[in-house]
Protein backbone atom coordinates (compact mmCIF):
# COMPACT_ATOMS: atom_id res chain seq x y z
CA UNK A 1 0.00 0.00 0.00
CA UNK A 2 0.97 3.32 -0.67
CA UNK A 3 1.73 5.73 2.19
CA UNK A 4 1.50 9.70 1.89
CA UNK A 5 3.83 11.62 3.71
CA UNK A 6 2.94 14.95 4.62
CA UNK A 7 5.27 17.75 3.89
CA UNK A 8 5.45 18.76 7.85
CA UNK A 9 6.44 15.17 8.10
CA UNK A 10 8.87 14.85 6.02
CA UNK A 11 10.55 18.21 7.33
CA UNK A 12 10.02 16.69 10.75
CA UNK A 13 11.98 13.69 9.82
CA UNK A 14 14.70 15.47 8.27
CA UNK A 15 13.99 14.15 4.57
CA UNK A 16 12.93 17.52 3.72
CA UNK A 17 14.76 21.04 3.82
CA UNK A 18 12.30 23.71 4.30
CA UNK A 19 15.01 26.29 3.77
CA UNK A 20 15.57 25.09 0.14
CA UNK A 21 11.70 25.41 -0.27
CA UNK A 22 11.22 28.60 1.12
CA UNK A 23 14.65 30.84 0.46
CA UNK A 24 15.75 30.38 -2.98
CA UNK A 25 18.72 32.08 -1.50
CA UNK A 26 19.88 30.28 1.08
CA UNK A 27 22.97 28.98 0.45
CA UNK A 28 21.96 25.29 -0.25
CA UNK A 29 20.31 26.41 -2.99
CA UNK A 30 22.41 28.46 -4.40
CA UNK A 31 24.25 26.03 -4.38
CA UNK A 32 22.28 23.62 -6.75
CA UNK A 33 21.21 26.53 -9.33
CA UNK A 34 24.55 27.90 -9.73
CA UNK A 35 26.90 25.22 -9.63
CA UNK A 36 29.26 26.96 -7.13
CA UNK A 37 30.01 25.01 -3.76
CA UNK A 38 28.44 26.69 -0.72
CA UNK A 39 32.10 27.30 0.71
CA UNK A 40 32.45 29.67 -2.37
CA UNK A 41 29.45 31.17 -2.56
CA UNK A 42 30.57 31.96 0.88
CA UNK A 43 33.74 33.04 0.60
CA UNK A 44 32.13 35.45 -2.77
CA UNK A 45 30.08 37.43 -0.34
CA UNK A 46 32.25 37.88 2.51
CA UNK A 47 34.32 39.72 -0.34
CA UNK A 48 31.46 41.60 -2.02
CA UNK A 49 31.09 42.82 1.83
CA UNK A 50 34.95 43.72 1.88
CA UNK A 51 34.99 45.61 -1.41
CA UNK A 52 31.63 47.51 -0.87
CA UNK A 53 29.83 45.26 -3.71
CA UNK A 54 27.28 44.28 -0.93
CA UNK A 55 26.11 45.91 2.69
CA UNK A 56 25.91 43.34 5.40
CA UNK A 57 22.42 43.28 7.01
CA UNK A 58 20.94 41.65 9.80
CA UNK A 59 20.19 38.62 7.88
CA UNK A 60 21.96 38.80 4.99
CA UNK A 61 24.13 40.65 2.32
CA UNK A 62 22.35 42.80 0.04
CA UNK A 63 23.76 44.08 -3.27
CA UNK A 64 24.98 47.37 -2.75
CA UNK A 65 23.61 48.64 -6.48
CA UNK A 66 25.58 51.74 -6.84
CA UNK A 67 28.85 50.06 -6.47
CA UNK A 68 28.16 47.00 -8.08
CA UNK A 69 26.94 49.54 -11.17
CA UNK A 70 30.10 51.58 -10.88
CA UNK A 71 32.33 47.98 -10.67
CA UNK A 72 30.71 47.00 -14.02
CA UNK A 73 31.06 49.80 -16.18
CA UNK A 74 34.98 50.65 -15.13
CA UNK A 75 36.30 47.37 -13.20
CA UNK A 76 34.96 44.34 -14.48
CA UNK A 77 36.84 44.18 -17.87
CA UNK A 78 39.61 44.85 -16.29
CA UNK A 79 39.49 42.15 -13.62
CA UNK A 80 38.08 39.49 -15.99
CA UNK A 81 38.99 40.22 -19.58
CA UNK A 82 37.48 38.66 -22.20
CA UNK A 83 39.78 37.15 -24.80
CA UNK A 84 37.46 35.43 -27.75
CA UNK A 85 39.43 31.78 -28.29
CA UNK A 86 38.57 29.90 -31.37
CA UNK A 87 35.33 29.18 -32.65
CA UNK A 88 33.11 26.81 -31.20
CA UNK A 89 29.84 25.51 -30.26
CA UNK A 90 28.09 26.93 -26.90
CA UNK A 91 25.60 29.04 -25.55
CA UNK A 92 25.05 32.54 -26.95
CA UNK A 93 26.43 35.59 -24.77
CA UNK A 94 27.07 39.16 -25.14
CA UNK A 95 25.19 41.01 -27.58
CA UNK A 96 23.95 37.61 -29.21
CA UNK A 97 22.29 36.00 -26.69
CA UNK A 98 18.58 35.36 -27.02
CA UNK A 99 17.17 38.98 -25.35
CA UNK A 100 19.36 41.06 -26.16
CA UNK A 101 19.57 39.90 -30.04
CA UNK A 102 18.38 42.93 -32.41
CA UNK A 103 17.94 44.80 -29.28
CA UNK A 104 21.82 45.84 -28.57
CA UNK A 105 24.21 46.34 -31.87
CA UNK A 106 27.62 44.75 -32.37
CA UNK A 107 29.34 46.06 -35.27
CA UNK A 108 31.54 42.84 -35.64
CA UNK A 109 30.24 40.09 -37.34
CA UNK A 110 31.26 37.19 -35.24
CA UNK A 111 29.16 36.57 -31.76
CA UNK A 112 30.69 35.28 -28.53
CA UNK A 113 29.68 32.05 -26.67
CA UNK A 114 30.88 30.56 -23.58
CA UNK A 115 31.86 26.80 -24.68
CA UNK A 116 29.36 24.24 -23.91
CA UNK A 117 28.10 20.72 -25.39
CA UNK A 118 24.62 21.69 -25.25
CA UNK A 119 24.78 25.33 -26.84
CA UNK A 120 22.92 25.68 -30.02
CA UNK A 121 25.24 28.75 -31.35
CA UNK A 122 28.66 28.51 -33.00
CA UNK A 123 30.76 31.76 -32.38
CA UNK A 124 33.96 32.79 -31.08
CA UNK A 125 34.76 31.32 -27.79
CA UNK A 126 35.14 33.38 -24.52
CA UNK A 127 35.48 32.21 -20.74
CA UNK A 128 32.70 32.78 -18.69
CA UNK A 129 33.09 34.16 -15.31
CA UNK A 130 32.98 31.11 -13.47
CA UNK A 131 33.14 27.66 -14.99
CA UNK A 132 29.50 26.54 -13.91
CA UNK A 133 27.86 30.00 -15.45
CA UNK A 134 26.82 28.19 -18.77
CA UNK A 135 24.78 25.48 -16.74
CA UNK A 136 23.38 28.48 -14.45
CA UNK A 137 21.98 30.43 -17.32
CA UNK A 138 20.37 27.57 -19.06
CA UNK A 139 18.14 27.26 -15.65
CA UNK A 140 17.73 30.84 -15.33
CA UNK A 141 17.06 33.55 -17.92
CA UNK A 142 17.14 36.63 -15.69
CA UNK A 143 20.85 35.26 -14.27
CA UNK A 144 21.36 34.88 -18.11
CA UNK A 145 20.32 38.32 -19.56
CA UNK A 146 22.68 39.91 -16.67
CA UNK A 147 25.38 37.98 -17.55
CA UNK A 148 24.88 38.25 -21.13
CA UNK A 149 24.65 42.21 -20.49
CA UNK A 150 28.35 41.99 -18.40
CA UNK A 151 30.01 40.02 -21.28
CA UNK A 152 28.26 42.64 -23.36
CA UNK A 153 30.16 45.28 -21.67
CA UNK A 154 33.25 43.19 -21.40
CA UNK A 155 33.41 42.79 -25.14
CA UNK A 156 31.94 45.54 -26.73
CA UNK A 157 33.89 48.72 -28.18
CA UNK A 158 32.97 52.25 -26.36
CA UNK A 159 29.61 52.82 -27.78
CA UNK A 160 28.42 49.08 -27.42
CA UNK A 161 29.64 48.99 -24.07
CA UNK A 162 27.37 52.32 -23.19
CA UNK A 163 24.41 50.61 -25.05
CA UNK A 164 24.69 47.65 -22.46
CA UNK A 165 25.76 49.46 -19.69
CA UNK A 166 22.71 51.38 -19.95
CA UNK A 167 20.76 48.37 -20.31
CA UNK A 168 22.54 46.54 -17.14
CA UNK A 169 21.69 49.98 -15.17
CA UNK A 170 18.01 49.99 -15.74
CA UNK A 171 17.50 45.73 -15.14
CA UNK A 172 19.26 46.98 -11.65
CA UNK A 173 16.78 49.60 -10.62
C-alpha cells in the first residue's frame, strides 16, 4: 500500500529542507542553481562585503547597487577580460544571446559564446566568469540576460559597451 507523507512530516523527519523550499537564497540552494560550492558562494560574499559590492544586514548581504553599477562599467573588464578563443559551439552571450539579439548592436560580425556541449550557437569562444555560469543560465534567464549584459560590456567597443551598460543599469533599478 501506498503511504503519503505529509510535507510537515517529512521536514520533521529530516527528509525535507524547508530552507531550500522557502529561500531560494539560502545557500543550499544556491548552491544547486549555480553550480558553485556553498564554501564559495561563501567566501564570494564575505568579499562583495569587503569591497563595498554588498552591505551586510541583519540577515543577509544585500547588493549594494551603486557600487556593483560603478564595478561593471569601469572594473569588471579589467578584472576578468574577455579574450574570444577559437570558434566553437556553446551558448550565446554578449550582444547575441537570445534577449538582447536585435535589441543591442555589435558592429563585428562574429558573436561570442561561452563553450558548452549543449549550446545551439557557433561563435567565437570566450570564458565565462565562473566555470559553472553556462549550466546556471540555461536554468535561469534573468541570471542569463545579466550575464549576457556583463560580457556585453566586457566585449563591446565604447559605444556598445554604453548601449549595455545602460541596459545593465536599468535591469538593476
Amino acid at each position: 500500500m501506498l503511504k503519503l507523507v505529509s510535507l510537515e512530516d517529512q521536514i520533521k523527519d529530516g527528509q525535507l529542507d524547508v530552507s531550500t523550499i522557502s529561500d531560494p537564497f539560502a545557500l543550499r540552494s544556491l548552491e544547486g542553481e549555480l553550480g558553485i560550492s556553498k564554501t564559495e558562494i561563501s567566501a564570494s560574499i564575505r568579499r562583495s562585503v569587503a569591497s563595498n559590492l554588498a552591505i551586510k544586514s541583519s540577515a543577509r548581504a544585500k547588493v549594494n547597487r551603486r557600487n556593483l553599477i560603478e564595478f561593471v562599467q569601469h572594473g569588471l573588464k579589467y578584472v576578468f577580460p574577455a579574450k574570444p578563443g577559437a570558434p566553437q559551439r556553446g551558448v550565446a552571450t554578449g550582444f547575441a544571446a537570445p534577449m538582447l539579439e536585435g535589441k543591442l548592436v555589435s558592429s563585428g560580425a562574429d558573436i561570442y559564446v561561452w563553450p558548452h556541449p549543449e549550446g545551439s550557437r557557433r561563435g567565437l569562444s570566450i570564458a565565462p566568469l565562473f566555470k559553472s555560469v553556462p549550466d546556471a543560465v540555461l536554468k535561469d534567464a534573468r541570471l542569463y540576460e545579466f550575464l549576457a549584459l556583463v560580457d556585453a560590456i566586457r566585449t563591446g567597443n565604447q559605444r556598445e559597451a554604453s548601449l549595455a551598460q545602460r541596459s545593465f543599469e536599468e535591469r538593476m533599478a
